[in-house]
Protein backbone atom coordinates (compact mmCIF):
# COMPACT_ATOMS: atom_id res chain seq x y z
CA UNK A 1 23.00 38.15 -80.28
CA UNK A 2 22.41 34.62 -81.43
CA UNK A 3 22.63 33.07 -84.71
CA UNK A 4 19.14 32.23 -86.33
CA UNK A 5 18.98 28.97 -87.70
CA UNK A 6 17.87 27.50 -90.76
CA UNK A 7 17.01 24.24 -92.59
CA UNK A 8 16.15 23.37 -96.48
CA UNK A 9 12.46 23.01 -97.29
CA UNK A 10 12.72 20.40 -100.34
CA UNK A 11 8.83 21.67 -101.16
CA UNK A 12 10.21 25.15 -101.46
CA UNK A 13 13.53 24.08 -102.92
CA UNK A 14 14.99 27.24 -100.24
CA UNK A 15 16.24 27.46 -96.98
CA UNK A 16 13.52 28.61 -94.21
CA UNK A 17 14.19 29.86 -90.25
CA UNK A 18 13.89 26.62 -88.03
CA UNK A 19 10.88 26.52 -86.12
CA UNK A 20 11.04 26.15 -81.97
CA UNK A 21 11.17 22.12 -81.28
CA UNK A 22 8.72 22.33 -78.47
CA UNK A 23 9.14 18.57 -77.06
CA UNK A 24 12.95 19.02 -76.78
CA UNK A 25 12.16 22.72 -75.07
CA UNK A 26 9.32 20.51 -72.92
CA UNK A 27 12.10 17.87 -71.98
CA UNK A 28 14.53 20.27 -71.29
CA UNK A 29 12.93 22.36 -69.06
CA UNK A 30 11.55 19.40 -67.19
CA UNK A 31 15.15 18.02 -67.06
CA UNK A 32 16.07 22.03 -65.28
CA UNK A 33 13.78 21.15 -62.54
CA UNK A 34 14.69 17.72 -61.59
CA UNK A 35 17.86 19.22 -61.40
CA UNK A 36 17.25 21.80 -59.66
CA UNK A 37 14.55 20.28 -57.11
CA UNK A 38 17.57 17.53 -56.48
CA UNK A 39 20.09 20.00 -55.70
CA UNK A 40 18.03 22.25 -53.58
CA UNK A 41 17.26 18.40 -51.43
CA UNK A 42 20.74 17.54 -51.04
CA UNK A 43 21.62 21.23 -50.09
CA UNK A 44 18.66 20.97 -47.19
CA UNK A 45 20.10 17.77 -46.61
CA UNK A 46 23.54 18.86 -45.83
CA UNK A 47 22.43 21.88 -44.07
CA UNK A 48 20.40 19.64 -41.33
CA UNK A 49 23.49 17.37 -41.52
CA UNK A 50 26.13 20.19 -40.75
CA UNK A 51 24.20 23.28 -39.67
CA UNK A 52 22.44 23.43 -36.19
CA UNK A 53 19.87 26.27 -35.56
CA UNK A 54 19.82 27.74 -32.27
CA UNK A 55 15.58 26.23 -31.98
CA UNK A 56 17.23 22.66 -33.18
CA UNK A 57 19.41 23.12 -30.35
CA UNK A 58 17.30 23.81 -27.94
CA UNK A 59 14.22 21.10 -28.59
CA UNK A 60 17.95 18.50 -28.55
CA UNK A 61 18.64 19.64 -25.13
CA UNK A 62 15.25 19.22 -24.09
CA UNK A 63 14.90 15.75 -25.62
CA UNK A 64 18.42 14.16 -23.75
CA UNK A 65 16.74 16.05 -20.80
CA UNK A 66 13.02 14.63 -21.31
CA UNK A 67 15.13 11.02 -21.86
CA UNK A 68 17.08 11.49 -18.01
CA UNK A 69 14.19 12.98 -16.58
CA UNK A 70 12.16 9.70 -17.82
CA UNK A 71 14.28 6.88 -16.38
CA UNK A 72 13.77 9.13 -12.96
CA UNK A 73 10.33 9.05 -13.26
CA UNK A 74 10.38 4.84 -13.81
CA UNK A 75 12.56 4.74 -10.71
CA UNK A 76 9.91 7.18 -8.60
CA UNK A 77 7.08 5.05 -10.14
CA UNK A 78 8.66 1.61 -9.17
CA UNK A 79 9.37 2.86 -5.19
CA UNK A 80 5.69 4.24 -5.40
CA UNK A 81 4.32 1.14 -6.29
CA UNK A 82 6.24 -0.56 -3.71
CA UNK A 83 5.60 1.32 -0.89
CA UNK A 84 1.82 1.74 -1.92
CA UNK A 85 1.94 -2.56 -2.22
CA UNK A 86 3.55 -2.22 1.71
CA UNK A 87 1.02 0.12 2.79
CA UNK A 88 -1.99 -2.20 1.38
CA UNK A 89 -0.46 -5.42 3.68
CA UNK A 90 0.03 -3.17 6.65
CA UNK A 91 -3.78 -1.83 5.62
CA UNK A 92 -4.59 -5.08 6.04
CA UNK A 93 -3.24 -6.56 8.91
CA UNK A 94 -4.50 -3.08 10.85
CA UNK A 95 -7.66 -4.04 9.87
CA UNK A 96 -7.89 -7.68 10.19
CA UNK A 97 -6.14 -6.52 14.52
CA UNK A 98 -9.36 -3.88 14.53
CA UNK A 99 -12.05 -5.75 13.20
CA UNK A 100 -10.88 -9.14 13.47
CA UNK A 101 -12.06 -10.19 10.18
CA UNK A 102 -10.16 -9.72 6.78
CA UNK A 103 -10.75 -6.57 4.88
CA UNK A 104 -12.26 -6.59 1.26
CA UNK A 105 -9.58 -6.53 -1.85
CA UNK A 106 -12.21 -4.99 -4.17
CA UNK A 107 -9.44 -1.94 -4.92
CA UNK A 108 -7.31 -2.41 -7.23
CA UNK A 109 -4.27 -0.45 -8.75
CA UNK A 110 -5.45 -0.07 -12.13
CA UNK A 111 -2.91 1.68 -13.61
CA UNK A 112 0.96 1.17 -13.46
CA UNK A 113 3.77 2.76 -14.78
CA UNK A 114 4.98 1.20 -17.53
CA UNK A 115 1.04 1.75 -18.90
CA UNK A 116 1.87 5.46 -17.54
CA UNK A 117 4.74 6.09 -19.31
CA UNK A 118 3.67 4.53 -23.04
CA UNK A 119 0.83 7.56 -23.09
CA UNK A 120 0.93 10.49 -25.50
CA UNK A 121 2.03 14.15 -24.36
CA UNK A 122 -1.71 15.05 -24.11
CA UNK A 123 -3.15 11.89 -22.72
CA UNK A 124 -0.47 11.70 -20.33
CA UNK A 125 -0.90 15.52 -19.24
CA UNK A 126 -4.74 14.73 -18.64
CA UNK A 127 -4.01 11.75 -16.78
CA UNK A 128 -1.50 13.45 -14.39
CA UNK A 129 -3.84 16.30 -13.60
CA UNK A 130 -6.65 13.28 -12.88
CA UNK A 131 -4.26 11.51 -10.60
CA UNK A 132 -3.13 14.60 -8.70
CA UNK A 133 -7.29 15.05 -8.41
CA UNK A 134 -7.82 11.64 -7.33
CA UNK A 135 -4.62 12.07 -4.43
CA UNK A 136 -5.84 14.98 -3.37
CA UNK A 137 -9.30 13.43 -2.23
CA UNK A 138 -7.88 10.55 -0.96
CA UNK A 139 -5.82 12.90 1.47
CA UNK A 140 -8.39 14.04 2.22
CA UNK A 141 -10.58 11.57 2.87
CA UNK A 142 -7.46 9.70 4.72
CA UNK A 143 -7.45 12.75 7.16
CA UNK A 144 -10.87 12.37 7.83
CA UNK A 145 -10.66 8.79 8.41
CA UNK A 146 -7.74 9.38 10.68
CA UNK A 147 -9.47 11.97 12.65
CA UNK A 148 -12.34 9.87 13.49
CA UNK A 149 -10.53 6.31 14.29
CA UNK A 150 -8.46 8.42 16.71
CA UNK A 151 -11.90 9.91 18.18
CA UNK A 152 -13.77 6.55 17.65
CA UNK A 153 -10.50 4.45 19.13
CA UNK A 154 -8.53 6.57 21.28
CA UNK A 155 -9.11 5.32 24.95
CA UNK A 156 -10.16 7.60 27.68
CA UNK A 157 -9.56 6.88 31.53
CA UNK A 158 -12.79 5.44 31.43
CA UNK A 159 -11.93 3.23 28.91
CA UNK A 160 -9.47 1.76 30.43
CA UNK A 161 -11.08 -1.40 32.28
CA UNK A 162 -12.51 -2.47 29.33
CA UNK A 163 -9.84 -2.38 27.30
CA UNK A 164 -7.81 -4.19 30.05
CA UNK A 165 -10.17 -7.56 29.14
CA UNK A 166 -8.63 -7.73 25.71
CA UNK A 167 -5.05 -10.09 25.55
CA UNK A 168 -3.34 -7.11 24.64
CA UNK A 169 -0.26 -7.43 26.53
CA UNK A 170 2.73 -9.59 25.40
CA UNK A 171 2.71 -12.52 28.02
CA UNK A 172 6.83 -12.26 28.53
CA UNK A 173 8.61 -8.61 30.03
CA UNK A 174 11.35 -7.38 27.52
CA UNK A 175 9.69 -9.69 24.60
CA UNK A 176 11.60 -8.87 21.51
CA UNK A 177 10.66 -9.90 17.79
CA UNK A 178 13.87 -12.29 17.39
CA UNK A 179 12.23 -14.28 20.73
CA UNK A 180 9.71 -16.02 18.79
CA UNK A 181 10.94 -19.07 18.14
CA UNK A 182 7.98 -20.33 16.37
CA UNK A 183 4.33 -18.59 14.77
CA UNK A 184 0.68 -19.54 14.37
CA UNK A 185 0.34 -21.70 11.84
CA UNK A 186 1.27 -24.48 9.78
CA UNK A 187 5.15 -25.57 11.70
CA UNK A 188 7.16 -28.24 11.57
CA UNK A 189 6.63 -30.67 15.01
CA UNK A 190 9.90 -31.48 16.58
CA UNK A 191 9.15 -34.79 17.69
CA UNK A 192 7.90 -36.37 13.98
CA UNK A 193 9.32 -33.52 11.82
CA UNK A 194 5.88 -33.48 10.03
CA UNK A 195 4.08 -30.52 8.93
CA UNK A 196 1.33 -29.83 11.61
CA UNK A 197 -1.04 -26.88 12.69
CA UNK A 198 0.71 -25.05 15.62
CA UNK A 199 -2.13 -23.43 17.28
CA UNK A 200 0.07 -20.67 19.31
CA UNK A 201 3.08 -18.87 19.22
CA UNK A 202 6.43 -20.26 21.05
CA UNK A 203 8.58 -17.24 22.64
CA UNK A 204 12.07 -18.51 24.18
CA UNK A 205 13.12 -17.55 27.61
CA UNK A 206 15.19 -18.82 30.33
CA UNK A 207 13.55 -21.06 32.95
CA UNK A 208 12.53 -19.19 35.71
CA UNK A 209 11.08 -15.92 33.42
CA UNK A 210 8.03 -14.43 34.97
CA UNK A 211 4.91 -15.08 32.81
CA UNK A 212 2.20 -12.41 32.94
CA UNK A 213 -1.71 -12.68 32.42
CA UNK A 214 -2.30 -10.62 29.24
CA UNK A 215 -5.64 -9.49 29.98
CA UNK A 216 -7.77 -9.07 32.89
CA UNK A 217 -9.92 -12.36 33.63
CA UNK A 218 -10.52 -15.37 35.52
CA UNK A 219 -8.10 -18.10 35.73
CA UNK A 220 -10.27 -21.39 34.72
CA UNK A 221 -7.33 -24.11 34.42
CA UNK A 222 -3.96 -24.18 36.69
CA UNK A 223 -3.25 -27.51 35.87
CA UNK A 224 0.37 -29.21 37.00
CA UNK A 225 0.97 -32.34 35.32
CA UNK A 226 4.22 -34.23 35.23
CA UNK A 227 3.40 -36.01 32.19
CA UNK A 228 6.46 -35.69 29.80
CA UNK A 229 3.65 -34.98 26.83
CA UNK A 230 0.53 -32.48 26.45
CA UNK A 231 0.96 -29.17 27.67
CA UNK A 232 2.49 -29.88 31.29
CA UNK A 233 1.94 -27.18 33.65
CA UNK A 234 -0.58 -25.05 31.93
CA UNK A 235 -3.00 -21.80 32.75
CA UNK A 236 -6.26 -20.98 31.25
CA UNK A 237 -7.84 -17.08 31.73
CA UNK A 238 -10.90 -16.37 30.71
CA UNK A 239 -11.36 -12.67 29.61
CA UNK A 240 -14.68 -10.83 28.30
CA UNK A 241 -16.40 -11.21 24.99
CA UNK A 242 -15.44 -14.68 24.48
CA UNK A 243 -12.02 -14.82 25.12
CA UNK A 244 -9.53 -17.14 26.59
CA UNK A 245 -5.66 -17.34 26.63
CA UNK A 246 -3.84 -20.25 27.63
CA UNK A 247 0.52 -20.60 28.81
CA UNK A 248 1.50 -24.11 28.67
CA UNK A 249 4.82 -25.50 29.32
CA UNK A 250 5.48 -23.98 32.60
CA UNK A 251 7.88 -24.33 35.36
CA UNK A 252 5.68 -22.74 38.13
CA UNK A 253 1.95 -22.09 38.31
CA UNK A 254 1.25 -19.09 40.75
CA UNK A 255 -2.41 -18.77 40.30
CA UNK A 256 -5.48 -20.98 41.65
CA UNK A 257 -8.23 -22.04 39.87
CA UNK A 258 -11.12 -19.88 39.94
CA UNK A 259 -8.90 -16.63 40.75
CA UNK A 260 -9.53 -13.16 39.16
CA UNK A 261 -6.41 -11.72 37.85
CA UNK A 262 -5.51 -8.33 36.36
CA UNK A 263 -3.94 -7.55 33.13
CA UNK A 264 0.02 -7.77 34.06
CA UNK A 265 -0.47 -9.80 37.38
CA UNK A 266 2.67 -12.66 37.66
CA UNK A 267 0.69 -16.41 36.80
CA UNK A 268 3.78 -18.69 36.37
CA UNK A 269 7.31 -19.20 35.57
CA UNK A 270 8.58 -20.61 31.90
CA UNK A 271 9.82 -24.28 31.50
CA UNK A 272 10.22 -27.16 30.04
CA UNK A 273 7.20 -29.36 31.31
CA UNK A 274 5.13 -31.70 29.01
CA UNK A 275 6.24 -31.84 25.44
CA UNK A 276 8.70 -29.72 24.93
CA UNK A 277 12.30 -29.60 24.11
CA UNK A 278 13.64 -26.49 25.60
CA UNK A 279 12.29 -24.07 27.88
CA UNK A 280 10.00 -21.66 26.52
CA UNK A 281 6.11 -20.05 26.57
CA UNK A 282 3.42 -21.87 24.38
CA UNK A 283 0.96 -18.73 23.92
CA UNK A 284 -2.37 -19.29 22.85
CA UNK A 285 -5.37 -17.15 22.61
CA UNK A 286 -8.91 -18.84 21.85
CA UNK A 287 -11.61 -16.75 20.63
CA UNK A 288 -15.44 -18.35 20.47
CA UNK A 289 -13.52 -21.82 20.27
CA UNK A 290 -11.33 -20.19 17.54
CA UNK A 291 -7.88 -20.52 17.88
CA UNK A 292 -6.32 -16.89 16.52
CA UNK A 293 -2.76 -15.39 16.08
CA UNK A 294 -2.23 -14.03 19.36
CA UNK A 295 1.30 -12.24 17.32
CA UNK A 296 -1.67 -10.10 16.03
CA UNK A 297 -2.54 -8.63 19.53
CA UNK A 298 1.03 -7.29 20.52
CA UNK A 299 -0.13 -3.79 19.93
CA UNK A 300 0.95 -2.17 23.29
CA UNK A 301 4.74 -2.66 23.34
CA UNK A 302 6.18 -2.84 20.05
CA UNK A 303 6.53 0.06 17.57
CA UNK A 304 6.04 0.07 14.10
CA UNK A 305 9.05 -1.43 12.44
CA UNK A 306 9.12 -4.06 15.53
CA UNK A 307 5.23 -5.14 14.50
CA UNK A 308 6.66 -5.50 10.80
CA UNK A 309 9.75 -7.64 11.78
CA UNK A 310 7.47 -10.02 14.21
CA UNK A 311 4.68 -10.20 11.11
CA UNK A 312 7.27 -11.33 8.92
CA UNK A 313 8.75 -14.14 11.81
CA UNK A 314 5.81 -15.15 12.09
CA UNK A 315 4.82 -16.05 8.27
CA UNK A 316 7.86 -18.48 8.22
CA UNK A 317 7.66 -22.37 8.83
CA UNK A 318 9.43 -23.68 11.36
CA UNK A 319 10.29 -26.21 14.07
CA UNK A 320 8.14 -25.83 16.55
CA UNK A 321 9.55 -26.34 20.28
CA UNK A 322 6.78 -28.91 21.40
């Protein structure tokens, strides 16, 4: 039991019980809870610090596995963008061999994956389920397509004579990508080492290598010049719908003027005549007066990866070989 306390009342002249101080009672219970809302911090503190719940240890292990599974998905979404870039050239240059004309760029990649990665959970979950919408109809729609350029372009037996007027062929047997010596083009000429345009393609062969009409036609030129400049010995075909395709630098000419000639029928030999510096076939095909890439018609011998490797040949400048 404690003690009561007194204190001398001078009024009085007697000693009286003390009275409760409430501002020290007010200060000291204040002081208590500081006290105790500090300790019970530095307690939850050291708890976090030292004490792992099994929840905490789970959402860890899902955040080092969220982290990994992130710098995956930056890898995925770089060789996505890549191969979707490669598909849009070879989009391209399939449509510019169809339609001979280059195709719009209005479509655009408008998102990319650093932009993909920076969104929020939810945003990001919404976005995912709209891209995985978005593929889906462009599958579909990409099976479509392909069903009806395979109706609209596949040839029939009937077919076949028409599509025989079209330089399709490659003018040389056994032409490999690594034979073109030079491409369409802005190329170096060998005789002033200036920057010129190269209206054909220059494929190297041994003197003496057959040379074949590409296309079904009418010879119009089988010209033999000596000359040591110009073309030499040259032939010109004429094909349908405006086309022509010329094979300068020849050793032989095998064809008359005026002759018709199938597609794969022997016109000449390859050499060295006119201005040239080795032996080899200057290729040229002429469309409406318009000289085009005739690398862009070699469609009926050469596979994919072959078409890829020749495309990329054919983009780099170099000495032509007349």
């Amino acid at each position: 039991m404690s003690t009561p306390k007194y204190y001398y009342n001078p009024k009085t002249l007697k000693y009286e019980p003390a009275g409760v101080p409430w501002g020290s009672l007010i200060l000291y219970v204040c002081g208590l809870a500081c006290f105790g809302l500090l300790f019970f911090w530095v307690l939850l503190m050291t708890q976090n610090k030292l004490v792992e719940t099994d929840r905490e240890r789970k959402l860890r292990s899902e955040n080092l596995a969220l982290v990994a599974h992130k710098g995956r998905v930056q890898q995925e979404l770089g060789s996505v963008e890549l191969k979707l870039a490669s598909l849009a050239e070879r989009e391209t240059a399939l449509h510019k061999r169809i339609f001979l004309n280059e195709r719009s760029q209005s479509i655009s990649q408008q998102t990319h994956g650093k932009e993909l990665l920076e969104y929020e959970l939810p945003e990001y979950s919404t976005l995912i389920d709209e891209l995985a919408g978005k593929t889906e109809l462009a599958l579909a729609r990409a099976s479509t397509t392909n069903y009806e350029f395979s109706r609209l372009f596949w040839p029939k037996k009937r077919d076949m004579p028409d599509l025989q007027q079209y330089p399709t062929l490659i003018p040389v047997a056994g032409f490999e990508p690594s034979k073109l010596a030079c491409g369409f083009g802005n190329q170096i000429n060998p005789f002033n080492k200036r920057l010129y345009q190269h209206d054909g393609i220059d494929i190297v062969a041994e003197r003496g290598t057959a040379v074949r009409a590409t296309a079904s036609g009418r010879v119009v030129a089988a010209v033999r010049n000596e000359t040591p400049a110009g073309f030499g010995h040259y032939i010109e075909i004429e094909h349908a719908n405006g086309y022509r395709t010329r094979y300068a630098h020849l050793d032989e000419v095998s064809v008359r003027y005026y002759q018709n000639v199938k597609q794969g029928d022997i016109i000449g030999t390859i050499g060295t005549s006119g201005g040239s510096i080795s032996p080899h076939l200057h290729y040229e095909i002429i469309h409406n007066q318009s000289r085009m890439n005739p690398a862009l018609f070699f469609i009926e011998e050469l596979n994919e990866s072959e078409l890829q490797q020749l495309a990329e040949l054919g983009r780099k400048t170099k000495q032509s070989l007349d």
